[in-house]
C-alpha atoms as a PDB file:
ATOM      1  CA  UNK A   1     106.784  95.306 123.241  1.00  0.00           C
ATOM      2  CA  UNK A   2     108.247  97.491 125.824  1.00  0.00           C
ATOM      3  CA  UNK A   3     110.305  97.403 128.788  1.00  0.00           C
ATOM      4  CA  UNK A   4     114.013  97.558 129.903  1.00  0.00           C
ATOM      5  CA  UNK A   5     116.946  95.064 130.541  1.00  0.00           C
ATOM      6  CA  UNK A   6     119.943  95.605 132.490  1.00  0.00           C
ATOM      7  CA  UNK A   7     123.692  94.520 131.842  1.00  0.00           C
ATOM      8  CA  UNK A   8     127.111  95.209 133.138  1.00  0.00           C
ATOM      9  CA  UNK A   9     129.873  97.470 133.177  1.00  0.00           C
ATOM     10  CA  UNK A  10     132.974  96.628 132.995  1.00  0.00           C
ATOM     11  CA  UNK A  11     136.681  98.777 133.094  1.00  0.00           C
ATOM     12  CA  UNK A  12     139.655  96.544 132.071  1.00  0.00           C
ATOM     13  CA  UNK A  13     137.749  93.528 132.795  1.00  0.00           C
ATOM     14  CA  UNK A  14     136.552  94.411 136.158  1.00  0.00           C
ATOM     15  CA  UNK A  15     132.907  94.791 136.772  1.00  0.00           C
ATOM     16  CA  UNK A  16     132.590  98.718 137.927  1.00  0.00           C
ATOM     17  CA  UNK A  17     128.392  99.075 137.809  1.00  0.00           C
ATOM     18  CA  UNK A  18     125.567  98.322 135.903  1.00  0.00           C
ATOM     19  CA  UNK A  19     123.737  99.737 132.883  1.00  0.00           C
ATOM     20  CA  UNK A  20     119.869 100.056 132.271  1.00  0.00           C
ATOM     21  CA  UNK A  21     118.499  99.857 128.797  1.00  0.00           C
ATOM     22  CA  UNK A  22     115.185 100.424 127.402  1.00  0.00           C
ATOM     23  CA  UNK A  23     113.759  98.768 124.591  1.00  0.00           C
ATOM     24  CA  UNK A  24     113.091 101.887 123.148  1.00  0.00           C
ATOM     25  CA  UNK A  25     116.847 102.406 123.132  1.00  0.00           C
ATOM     26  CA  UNK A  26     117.426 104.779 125.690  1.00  0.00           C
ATOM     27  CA  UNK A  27     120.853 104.466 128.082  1.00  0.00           C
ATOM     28  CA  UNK A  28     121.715 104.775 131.178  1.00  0.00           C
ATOM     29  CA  UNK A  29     123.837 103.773 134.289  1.00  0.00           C
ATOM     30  CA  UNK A  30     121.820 102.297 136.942  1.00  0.00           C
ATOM     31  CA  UNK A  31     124.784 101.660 139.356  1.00  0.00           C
ATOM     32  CA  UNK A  32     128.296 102.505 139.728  1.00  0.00           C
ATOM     33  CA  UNK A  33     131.016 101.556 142.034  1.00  0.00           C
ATOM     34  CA  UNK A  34     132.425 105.566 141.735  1.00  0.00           C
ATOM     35  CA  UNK A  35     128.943 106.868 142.371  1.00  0.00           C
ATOM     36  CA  UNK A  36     128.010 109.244 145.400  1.00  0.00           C
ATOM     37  CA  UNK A  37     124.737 108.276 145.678  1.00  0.00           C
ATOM     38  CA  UNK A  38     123.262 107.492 149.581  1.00  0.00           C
ATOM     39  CA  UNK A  39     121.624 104.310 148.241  1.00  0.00           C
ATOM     40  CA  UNK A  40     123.972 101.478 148.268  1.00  0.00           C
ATOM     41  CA  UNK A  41     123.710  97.996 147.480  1.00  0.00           C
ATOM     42  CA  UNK A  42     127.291  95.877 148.077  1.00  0.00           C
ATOM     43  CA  UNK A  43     130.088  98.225 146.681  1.00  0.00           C
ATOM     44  CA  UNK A  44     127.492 100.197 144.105  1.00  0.00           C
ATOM     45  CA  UNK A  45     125.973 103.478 144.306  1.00  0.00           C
ATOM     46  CA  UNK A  46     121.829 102.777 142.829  1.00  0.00           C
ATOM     47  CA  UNK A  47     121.225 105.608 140.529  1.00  0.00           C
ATOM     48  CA  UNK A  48     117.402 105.798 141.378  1.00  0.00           C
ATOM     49  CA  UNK A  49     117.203 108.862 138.573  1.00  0.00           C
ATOM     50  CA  UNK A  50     117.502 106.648 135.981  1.00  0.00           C
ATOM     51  CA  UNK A  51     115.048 104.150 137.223  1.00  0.00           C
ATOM     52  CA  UNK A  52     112.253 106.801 137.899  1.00  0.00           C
ATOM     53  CA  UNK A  53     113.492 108.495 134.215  1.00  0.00           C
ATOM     54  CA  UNK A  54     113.821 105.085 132.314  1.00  0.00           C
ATOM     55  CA  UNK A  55     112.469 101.777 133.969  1.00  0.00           C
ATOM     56  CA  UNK A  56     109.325 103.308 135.417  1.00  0.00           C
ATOM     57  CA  UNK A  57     108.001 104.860 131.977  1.00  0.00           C
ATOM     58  CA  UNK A  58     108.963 101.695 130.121  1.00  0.00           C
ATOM     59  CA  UNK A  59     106.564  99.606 132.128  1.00  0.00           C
ATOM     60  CA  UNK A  60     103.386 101.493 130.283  1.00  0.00           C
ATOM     61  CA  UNK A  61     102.462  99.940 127.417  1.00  0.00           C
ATOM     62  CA  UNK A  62      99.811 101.729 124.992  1.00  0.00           C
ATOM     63  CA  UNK A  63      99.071  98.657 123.471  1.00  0.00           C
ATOM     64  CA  UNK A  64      96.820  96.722 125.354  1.00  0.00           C
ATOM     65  CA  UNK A  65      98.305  93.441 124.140  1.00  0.00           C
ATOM     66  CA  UNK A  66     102.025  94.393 124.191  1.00  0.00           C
ATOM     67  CA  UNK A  67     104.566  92.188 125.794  1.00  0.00           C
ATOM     68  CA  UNK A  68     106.463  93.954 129.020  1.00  0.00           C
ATOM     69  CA  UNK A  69     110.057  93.110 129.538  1.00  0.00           C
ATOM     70  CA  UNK A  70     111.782  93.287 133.116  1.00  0.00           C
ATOM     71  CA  UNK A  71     114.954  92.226 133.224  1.00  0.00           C
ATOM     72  CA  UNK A  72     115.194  92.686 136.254  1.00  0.00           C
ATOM     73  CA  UNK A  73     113.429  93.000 139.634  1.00  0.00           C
ATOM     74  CA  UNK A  74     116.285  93.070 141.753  1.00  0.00           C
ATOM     75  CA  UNK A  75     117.486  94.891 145.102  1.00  0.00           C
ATOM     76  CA  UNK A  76     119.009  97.748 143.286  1.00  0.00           C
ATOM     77  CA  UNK A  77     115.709  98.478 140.832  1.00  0.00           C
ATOM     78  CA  UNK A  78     113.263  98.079 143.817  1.00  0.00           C
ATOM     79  CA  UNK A  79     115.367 100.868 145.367  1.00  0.00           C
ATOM     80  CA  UNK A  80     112.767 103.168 143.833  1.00  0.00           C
ATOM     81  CA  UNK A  81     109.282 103.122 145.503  1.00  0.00           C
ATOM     82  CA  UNK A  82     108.030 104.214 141.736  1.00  0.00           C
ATOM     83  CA  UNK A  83     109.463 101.116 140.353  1.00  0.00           C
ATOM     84  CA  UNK A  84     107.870  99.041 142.891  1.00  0.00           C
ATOM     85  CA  UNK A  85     104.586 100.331 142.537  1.00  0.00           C
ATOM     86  CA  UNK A  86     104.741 100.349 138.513  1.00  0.00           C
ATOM     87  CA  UNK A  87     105.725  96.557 138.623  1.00  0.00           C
ATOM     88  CA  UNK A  88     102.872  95.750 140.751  1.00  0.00           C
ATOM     89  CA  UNK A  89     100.688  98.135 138.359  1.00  0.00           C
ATOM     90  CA  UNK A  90     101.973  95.970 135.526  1.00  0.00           C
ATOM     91  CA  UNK A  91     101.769  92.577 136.797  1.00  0.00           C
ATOM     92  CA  UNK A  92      97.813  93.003 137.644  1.00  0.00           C
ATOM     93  CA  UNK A  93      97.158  94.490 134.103  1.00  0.00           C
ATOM     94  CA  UNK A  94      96.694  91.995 131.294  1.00  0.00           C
ATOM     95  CA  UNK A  95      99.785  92.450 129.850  1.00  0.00           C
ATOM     96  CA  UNK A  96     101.822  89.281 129.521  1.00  0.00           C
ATOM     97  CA  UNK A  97     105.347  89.995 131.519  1.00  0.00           C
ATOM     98  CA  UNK A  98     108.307  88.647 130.974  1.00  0.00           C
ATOM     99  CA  UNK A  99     110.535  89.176 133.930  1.00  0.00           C
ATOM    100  CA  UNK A 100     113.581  88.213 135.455  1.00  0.00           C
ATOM    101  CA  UNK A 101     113.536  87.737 139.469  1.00  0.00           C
ATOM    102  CA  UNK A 102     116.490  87.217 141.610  1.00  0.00           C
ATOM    103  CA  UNK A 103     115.861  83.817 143.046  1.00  0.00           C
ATOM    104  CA  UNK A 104     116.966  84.441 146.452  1.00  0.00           C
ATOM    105  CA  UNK A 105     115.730  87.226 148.783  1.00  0.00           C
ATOM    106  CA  UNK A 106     114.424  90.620 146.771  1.00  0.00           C
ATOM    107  CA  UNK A 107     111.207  91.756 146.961  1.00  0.00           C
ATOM    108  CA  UNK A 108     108.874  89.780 145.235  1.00  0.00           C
ATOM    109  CA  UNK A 109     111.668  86.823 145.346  1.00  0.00           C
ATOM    110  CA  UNK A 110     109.073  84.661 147.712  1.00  0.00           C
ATOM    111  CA  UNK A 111     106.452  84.281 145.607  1.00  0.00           C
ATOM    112  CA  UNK A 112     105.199  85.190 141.960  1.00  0.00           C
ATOM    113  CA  UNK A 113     103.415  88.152 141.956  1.00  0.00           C
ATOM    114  CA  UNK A 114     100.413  88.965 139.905  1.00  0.00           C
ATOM    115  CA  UNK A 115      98.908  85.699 137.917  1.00  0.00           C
ATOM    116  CA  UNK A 116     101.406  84.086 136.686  1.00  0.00           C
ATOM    117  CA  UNK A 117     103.909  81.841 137.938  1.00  0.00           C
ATOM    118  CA  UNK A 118     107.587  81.503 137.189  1.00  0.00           C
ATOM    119  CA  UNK A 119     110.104  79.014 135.323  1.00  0.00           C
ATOM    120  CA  UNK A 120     112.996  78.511 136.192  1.00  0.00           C
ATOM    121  CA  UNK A 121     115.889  79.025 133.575  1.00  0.00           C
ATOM    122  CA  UNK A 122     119.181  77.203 133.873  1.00  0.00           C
ATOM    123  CA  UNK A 123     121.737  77.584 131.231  1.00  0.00           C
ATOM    124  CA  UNK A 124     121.150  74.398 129.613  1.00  0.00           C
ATOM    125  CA  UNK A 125     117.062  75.205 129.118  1.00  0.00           C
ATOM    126  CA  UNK A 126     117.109  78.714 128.916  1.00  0.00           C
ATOM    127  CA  UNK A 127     117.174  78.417 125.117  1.00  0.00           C
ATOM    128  CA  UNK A 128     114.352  76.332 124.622  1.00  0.00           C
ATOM    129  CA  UNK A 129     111.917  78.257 127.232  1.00  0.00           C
ATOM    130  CA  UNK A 130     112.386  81.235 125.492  1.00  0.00           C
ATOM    131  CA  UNK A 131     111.686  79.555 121.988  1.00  0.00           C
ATOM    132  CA  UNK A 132     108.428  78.143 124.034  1.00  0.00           C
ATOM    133  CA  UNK A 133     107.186  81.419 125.339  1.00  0.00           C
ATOM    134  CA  UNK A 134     107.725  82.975 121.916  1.00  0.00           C
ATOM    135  CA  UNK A 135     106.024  80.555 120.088  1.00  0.00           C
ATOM    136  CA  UNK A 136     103.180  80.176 122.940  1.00  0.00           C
ATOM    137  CA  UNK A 137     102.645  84.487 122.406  1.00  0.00           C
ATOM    138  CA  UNK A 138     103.216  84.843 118.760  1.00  0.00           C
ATOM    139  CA  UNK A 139     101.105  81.384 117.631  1.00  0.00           C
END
């Protein structure tokens, strides 16, 4: 399995950027309300280093069978042009993706991309979806 998923940061409470993790382990910030960066999306400053550095090589699996996590394709990910084109790279491969996709607007937010097609998690099923996509890859 490889891939990355994103989280929050948060100062006293207050929500003050994100973070970008790898499944490999490796850390970074992908935005930051302090941060001087030219790319902007709401209050944030998109670190597009650390997308190019960490989310793009985490979306190349050596296995052919691995399992690809992106959590997410959002506005502030698709900042990066290489991150664009390596989701589309990985969502025509065989590799089974499991992806999270804002569910308005966003770039591939009209339509699923590649050939899958998407479910749509609410709190109360979230649970048992993921049980049922483990279960449906591992048996």
């Amino acid at each position: 399995m490889t891939g990355f998923f994103t989280g929050g940061l948060r100062d006293r409470g207050r929500r003050v950027g994100f973070s970008i993790t790898t499944l490999c382990g490796k850390q970074g910030v992908l935005a930051h309300a302090s941060s001087k960066s030219p790319v902007r999306v709401g209050k944030y400053g998109v670190n597009v280093e650390a997308i190019d550095q960490m989310a793009v090589p985490s979306l190349s699996a050596s296995n052919p069978s691995a399992i690809v996590v992106i959590d997410e394709i959002g506005t502030m990910e698709c900042a990066s042009q290489r991150f664009r084109e390596a989701v589309l790279k990985v969502l025509d491969s065989e590799h089974p993706v499991i992806g999270s996709v804002a569910q308005r607007g966003g770039p591939f937010g009209h339509q699923p991309a590649g050939g899958g097609g998407r479910v749509a998690l609410t709190a109360e099923k979230r649970s048992r979806t993921w049980a049922k996509l483990w279960h449906d890859r591992l048996c």
